[in-house]
Protein backbone atom coordinates (compact mmCIF):
# COMPACT_ATOMS: atom_id res chain seq x y z
CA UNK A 1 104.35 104.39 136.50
CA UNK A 2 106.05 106.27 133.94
CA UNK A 3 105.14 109.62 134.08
CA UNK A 4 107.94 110.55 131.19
CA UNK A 5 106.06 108.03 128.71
CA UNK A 6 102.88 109.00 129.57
CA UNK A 7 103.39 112.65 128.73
CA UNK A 8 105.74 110.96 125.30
CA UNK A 9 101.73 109.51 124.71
CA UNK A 10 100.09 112.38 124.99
CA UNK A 11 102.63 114.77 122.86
CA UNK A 12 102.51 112.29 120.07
CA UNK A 13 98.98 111.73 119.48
CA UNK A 14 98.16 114.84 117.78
CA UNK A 15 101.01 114.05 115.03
CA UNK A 16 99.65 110.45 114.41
CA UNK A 17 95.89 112.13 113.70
CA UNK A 18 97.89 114.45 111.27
CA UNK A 19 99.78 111.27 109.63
CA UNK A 20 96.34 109.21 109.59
CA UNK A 21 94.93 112.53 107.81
CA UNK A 22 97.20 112.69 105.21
CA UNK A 23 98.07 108.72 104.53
CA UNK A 24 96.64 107.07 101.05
CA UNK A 25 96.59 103.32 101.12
CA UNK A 26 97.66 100.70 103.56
CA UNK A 27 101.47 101.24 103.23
CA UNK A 28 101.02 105.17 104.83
CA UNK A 29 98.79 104.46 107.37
CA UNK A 30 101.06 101.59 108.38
CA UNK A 31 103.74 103.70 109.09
CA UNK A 32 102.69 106.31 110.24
CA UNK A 33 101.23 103.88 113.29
CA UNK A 34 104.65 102.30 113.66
CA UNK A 35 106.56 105.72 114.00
CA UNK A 36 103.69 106.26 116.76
CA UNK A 37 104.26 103.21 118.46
CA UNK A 38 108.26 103.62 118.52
CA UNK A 39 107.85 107.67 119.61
CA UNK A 40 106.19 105.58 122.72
CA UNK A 41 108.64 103.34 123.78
CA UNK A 42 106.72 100.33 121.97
CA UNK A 43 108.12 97.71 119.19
CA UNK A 44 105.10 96.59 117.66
CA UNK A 45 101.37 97.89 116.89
CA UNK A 46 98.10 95.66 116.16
CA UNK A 47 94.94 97.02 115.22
CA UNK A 48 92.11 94.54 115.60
CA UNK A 49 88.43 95.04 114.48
CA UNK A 50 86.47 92.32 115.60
CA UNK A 51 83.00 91.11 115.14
CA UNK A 52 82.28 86.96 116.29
CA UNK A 53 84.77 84.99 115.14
CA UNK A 54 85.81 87.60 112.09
CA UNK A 55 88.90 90.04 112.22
CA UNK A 56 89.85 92.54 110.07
CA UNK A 57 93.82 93.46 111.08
CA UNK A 58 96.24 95.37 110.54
CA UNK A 59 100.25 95.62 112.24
CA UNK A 60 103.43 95.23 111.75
CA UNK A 61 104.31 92.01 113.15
CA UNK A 62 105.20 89.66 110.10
CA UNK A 63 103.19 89.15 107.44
CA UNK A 64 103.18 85.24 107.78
CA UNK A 65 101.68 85.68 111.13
CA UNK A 66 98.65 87.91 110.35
CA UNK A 67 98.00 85.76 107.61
CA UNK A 68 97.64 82.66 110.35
CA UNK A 69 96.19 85.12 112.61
CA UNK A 70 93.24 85.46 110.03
CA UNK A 71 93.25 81.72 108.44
CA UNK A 72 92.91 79.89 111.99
CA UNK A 73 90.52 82.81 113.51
CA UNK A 74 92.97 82.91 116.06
CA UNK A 75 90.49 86.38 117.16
CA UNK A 76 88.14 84.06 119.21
CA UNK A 77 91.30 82.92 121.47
CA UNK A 78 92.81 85.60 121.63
CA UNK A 79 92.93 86.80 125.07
CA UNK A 80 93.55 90.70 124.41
CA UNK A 81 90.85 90.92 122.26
CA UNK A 82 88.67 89.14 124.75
CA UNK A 83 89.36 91.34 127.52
CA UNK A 84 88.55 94.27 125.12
CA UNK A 85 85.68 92.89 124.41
CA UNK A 86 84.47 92.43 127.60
CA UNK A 87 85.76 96.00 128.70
CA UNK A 88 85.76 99.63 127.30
CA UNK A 89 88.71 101.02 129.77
CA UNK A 90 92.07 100.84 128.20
CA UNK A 91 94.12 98.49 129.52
CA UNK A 92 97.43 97.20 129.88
CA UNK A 93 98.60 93.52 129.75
CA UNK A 94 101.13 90.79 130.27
CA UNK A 95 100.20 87.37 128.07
CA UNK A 96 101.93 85.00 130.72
CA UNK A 97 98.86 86.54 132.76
CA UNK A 98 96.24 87.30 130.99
CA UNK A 99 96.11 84.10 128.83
CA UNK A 100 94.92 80.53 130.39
CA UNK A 101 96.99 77.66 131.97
CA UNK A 102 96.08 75.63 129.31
CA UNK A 103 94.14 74.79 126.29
CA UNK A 104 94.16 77.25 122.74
CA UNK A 105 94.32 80.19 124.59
CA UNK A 106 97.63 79.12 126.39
CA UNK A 107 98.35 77.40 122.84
CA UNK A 108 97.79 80.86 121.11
CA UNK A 109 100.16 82.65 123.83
CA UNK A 110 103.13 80.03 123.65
CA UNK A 111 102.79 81.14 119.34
CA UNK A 112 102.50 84.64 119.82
CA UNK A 113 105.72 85.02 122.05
CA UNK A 114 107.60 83.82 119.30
CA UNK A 115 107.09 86.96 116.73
CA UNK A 116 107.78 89.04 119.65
CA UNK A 117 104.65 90.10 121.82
CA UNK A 118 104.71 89.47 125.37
CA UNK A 119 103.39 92.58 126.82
CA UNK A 120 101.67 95.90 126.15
CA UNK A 121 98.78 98.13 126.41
CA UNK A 122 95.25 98.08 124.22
CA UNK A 123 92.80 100.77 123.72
CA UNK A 124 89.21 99.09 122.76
CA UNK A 125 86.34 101.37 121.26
CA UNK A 126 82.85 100.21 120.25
CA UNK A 127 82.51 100.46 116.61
CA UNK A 128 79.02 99.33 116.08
CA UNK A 129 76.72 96.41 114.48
CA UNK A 130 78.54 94.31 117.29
CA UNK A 131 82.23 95.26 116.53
CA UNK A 132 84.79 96.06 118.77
CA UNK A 133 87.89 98.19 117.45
CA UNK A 134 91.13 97.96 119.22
CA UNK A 135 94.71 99.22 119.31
CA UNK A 136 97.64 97.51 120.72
CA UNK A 137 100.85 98.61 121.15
CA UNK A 138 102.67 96.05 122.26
CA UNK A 139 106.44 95.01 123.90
CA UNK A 140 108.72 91.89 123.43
CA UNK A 141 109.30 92.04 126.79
CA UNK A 142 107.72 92.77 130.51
CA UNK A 143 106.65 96.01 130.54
CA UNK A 144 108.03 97.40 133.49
CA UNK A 145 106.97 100.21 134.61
CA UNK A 146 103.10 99.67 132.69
CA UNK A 147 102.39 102.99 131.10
CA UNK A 148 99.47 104.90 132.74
CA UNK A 149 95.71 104.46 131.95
CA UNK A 150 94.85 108.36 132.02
CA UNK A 151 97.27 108.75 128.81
CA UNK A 152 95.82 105.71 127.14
CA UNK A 153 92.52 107.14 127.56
CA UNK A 154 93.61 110.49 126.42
CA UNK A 155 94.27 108.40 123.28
CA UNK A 156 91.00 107.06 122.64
CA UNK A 157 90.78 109.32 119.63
CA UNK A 158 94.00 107.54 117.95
CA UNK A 159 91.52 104.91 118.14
CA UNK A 160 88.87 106.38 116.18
CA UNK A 161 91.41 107.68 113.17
CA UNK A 162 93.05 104.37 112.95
CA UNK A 163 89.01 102.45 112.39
CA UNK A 164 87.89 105.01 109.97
CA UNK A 165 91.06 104.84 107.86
CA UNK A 166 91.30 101.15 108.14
CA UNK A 167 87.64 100.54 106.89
CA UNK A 168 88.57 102.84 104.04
CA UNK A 169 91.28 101.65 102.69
CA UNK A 170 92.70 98.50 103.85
CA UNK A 171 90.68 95.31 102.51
CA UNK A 172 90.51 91.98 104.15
CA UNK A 173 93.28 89.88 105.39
CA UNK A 174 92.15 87.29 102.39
CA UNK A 175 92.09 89.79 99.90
CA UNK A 176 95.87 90.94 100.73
CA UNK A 177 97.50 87.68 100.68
CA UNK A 178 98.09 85.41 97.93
CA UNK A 179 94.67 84.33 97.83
CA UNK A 180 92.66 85.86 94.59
CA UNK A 181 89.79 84.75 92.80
CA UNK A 182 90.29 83.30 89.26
CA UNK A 183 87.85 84.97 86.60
CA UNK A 184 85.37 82.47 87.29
CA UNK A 185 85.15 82.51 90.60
CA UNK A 186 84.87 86.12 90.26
CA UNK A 187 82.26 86.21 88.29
CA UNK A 188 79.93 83.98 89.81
CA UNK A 189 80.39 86.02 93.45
CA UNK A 190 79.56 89.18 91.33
CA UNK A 191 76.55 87.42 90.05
CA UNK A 192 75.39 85.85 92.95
CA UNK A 193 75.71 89.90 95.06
CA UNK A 194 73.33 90.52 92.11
CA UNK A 195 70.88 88.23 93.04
CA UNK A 196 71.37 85.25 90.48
CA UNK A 197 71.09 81.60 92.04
CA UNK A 198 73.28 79.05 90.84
CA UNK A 199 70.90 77.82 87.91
CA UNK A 200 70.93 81.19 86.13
CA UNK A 201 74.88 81.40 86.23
CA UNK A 202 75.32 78.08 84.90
CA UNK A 203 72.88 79.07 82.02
CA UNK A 204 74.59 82.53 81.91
CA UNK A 205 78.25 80.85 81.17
CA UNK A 206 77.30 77.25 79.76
CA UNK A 207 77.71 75.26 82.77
CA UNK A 208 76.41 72.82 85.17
CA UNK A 209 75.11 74.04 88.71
CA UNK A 210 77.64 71.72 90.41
CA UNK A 211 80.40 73.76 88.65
CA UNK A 212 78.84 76.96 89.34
CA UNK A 213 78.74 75.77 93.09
CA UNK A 214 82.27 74.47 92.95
CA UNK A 215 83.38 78.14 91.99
CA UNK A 216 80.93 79.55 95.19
CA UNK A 217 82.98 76.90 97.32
CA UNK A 218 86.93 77.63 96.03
CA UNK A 219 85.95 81.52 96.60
CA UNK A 220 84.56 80.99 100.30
CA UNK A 221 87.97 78.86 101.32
CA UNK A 222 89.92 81.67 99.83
CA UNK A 223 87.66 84.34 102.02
CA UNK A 224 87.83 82.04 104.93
CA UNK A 225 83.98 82.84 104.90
CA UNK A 226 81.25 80.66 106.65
CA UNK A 227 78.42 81.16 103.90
CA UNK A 228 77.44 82.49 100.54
CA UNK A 229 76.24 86.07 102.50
CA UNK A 230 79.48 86.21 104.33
CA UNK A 231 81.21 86.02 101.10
CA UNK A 232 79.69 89.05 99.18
CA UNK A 233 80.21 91.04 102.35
CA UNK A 234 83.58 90.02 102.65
CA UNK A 235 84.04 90.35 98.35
CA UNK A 236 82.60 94.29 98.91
CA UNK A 237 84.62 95.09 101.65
CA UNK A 238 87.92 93.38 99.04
CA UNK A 239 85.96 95.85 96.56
CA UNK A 240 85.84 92.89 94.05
CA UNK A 241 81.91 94.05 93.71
CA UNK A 242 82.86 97.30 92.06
CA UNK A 243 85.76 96.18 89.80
């Protein structure tokens, strides 16, 4: 164990709670988690809030990747986020290891390893209504010697920033990327949060219900959501309710 990284872990904490503090959109707090996770001895960070088969992210591994990460709910085979869910201890991990012989899980391992994430250490907190929050700092390589647990816990707190800034200002993977709602659409999600079924929309704009439902549809593929509900949370949380 590296004692010499551990204490690097500990030292360093206090300055990412000041950068978290102080950052005001998505760009700030993104750096000021990778200048963390290199003052560590790490390459790469993930955070990962996840509730069923839903992930809200955010890391600096490319941009194409978290996008796929998101699109194919890669979140229910992933097996770091498993084992967080399963365990509130920080942790530290090897994919080659953790992840199954075979099937999506193994499939989802052999993808990974090819933006650079072989290895690393995860902190997992509980962050209510079924969530569970983690951070990953993570290594292209083995990660030999594995830093220690006592330091990760010690950095449970980093934890705790990094969720209450992320729900605050980062939106949704879907409403990042390349994947906005025409007028339209718009509209009839803002409707329907306001209670209006399909018939009074159509009447409200001149249209059929089949177009109205049409809309409804395009906006859930572009939200990657499972139902109407799951769409207006996912539109509040984009803050397309309030614009």
């Amino acid at each position: 164990m590296d004692k010499r990284r551990d204490r690097q872990l500990m030292n360093q904490v206090a300055s990412l709670l000041d950068g978290l503090e102080t950052c005001r959109d998505e760009k700030h707090l993104k750096s000021a988690l990778h200048r963390f996770t290199r003052s560590i001895g790490f390459e790469h960070f993930a955070y990962v809030c996840a509730a069923g088969q839903d992930a809200k992210t955010v890391t600096d591994l490319p941009v194409e990747w978290e996008r796929r990460y998101n699109n194919e709910r890669y979140v229910v085979v992933d097996p770091v986020v498993r084992h967080a869910r399963q365990s509130s201890a920080p942790f530290v991990w090897s994919l080659p290891t953790l992840a199954d012989k075979s099937g999506a899980s193994a499939k989802f391992r052999d993808e990974i390893a090819k933006v650079g994430v072989v290895s690393g250490a995860t902190i997992p907190m509980q962050a209510g209504f079924g969530r569970t929050a983690m951070l990953s700092f993570i290594s292209a390589e083995q990660m030999q010697p594995q830093i220690g647990l006592d330091a990760l816990q010690s950095a449970l707190v980093a934890v705790a920033y990094t969720h209450f800034h992320v729900m605050q200002k980062v939106p949704p993977i879907s409403a990042r990327h390349d994947q906005r709602l025409t007028p339209r659409e718009k509209m009839c999600v803002i409707w329907t949060s306001l209670g209006k079924r399909q018939a009074d929309i159509a009447q409200i704009y001149g249209l059929s219900e089949k177009t109205v439902r049409f809309y409804l549809d395009n906006a859930k593929a572009k939200f990657n959501a499972d139902n109407v509900a799951h769409l207006i949370r996912l539109a509040g949380e984009a803050g397309i309710l309030t614009r």
